[in-house]
Protein backbone atom coordinates (compact mmCIF):
# COMPACT_ATOMS: atom_id res chain seq x y z
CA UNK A 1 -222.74 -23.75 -48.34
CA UNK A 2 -224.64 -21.41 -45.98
CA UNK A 3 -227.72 -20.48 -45.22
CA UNK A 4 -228.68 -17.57 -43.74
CA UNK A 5 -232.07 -16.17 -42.05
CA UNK A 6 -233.06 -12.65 -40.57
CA UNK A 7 -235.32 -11.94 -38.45
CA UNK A 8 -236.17 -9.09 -35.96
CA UNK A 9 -237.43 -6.70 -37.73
CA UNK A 10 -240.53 -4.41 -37.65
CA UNK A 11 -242.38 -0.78 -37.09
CA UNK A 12 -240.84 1.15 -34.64
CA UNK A 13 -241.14 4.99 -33.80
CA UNK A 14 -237.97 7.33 -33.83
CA UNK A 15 -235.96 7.09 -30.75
CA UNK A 16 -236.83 3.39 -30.47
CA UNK A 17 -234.75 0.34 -30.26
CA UNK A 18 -234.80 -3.11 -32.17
CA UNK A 19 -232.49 -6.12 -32.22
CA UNK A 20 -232.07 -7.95 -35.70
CA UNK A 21 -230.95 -11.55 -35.98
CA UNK A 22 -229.19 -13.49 -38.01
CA UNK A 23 -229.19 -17.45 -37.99
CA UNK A 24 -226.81 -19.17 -40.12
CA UNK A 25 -226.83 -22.73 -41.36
CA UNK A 26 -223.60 -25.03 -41.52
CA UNK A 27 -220.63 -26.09 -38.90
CA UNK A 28 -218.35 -23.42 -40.19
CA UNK A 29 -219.54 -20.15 -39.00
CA UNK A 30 -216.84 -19.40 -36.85
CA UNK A 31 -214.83 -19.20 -39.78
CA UNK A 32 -216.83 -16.71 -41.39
CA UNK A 33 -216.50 -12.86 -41.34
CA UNK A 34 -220.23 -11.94 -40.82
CA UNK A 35 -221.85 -8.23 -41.90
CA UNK A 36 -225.09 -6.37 -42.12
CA UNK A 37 -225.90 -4.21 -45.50
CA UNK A 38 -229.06 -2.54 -45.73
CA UNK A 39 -231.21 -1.15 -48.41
CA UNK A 40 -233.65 1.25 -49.18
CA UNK A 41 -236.18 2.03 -51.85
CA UNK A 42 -234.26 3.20 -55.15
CA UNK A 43 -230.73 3.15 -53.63
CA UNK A 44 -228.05 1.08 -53.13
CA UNK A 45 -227.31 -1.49 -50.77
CA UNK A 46 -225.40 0.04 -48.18
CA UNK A 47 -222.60 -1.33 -45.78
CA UNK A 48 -223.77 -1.16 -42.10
CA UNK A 49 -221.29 -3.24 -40.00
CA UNK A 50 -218.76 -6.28 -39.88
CA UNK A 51 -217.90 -8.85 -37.65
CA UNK A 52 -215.04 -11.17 -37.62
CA UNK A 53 -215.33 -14.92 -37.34
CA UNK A 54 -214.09 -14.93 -33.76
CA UNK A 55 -216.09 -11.59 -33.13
CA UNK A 56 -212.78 -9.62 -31.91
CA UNK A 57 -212.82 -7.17 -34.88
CA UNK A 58 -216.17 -5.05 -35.52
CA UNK A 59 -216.39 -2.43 -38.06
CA UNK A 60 -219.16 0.21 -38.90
CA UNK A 61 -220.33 2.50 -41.40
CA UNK A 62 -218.99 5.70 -39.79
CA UNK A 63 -222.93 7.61 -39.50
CA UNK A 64 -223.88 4.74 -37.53
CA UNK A 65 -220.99 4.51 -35.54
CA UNK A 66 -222.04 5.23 -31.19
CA UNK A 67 -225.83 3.87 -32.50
CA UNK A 68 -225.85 0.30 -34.07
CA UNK A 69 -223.73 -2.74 -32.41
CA UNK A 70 -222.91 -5.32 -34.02
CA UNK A 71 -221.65 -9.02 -32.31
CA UNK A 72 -222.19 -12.74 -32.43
CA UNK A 73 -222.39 -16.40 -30.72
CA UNK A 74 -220.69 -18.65 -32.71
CA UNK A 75 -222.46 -21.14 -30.24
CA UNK A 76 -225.77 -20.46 -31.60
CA UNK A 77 -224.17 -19.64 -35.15
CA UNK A 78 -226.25 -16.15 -34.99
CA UNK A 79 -225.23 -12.74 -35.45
CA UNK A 80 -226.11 -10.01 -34.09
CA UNK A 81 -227.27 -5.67 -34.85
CA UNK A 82 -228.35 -4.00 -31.74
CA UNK A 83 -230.06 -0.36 -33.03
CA UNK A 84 -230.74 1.85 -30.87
CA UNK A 85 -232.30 5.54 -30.89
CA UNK A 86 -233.65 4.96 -34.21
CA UNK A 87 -234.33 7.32 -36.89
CA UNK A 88 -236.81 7.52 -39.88
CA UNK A 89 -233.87 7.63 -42.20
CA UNK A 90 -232.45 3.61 -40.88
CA UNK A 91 -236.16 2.35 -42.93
CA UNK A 92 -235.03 0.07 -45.11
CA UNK A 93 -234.60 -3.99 -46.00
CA UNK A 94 -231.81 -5.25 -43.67
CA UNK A 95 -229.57 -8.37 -45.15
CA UNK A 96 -227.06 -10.38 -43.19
CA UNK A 97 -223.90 -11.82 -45.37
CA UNK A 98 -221.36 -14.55 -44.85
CA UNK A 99 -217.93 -14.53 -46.04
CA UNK A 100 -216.39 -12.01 -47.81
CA UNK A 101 -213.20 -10.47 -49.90
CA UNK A 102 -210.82 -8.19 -49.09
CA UNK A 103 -213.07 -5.29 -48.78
CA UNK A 104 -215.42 -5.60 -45.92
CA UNK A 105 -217.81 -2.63 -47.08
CA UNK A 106 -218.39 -4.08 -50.42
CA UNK A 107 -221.45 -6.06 -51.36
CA UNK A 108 -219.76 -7.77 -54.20
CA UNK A 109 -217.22 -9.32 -51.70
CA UNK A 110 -219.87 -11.55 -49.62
CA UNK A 111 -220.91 -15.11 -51.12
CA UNK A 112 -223.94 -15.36 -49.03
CA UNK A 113 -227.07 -13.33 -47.99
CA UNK A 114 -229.73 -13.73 -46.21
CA UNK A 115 -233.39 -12.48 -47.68
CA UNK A 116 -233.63 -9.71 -45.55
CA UNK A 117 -235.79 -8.12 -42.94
CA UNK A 118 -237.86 -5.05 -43.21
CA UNK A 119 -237.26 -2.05 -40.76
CA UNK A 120 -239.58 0.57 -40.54
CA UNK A 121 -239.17 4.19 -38.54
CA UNK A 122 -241.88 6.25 -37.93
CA UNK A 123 -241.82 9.71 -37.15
């Protein structure tokens, strides 16, 4: 079982910067692929970015590619989204998840999730 808590987010204006974390319960979070989905009023949750349990392999949704960073510290069993020059359009509910299938961009595949922390861009 893990547990997972966000925190991190906020209001910031466009062109701004904010770090989200990500604390996870349990002795076994090395072992776990890590990822950040994100979610807007009346759409879907969206894939933002992966992270491998040894934090060699990243992977990102390709329009936030250059912008968002994901990484971790297995030592502090946290992970990690560095977003920078932010725009109105990245407002939405931001969930971390553990674990996860075969496909890394699909919601479905992740056992756990956090409860998410609100992001806000103004204009």
């Amino acid at each position: 079982q893990v547990q997972l808590v966000e925190s991190g987010g906020g209001l910031v204006q466009a062109g701004g910067s904010l770090r989200l974390s990500c604390a996870a319960s349990g002795r076994t979070f090395s072992s776990y692929r890590m990822a950040w989905f994100r979610q807007a009023p009346g759409k879907e949750r969206e894939f933002v970015a992966a992270i491998s349990g040894s934090g060699s392999t990243t992977l990102y949704a390709d329009s936030l590619k250059g912008r968002f960073t994901i990484f971790r510290d297995n030592a502090k069993n946290t992970v990690y989204l560095q977003m920078n020059s932010l725009k109105p359009e990245d407002t939405a509910a931001y969930y971390c998840a553990a674990s996860g299938g075969s496909s890394v961009r699909d919601p479905m595949q992740y056992q756990y999730w956090g409860q998410g922390t609100q992001v806000t861009v103004s204009s």
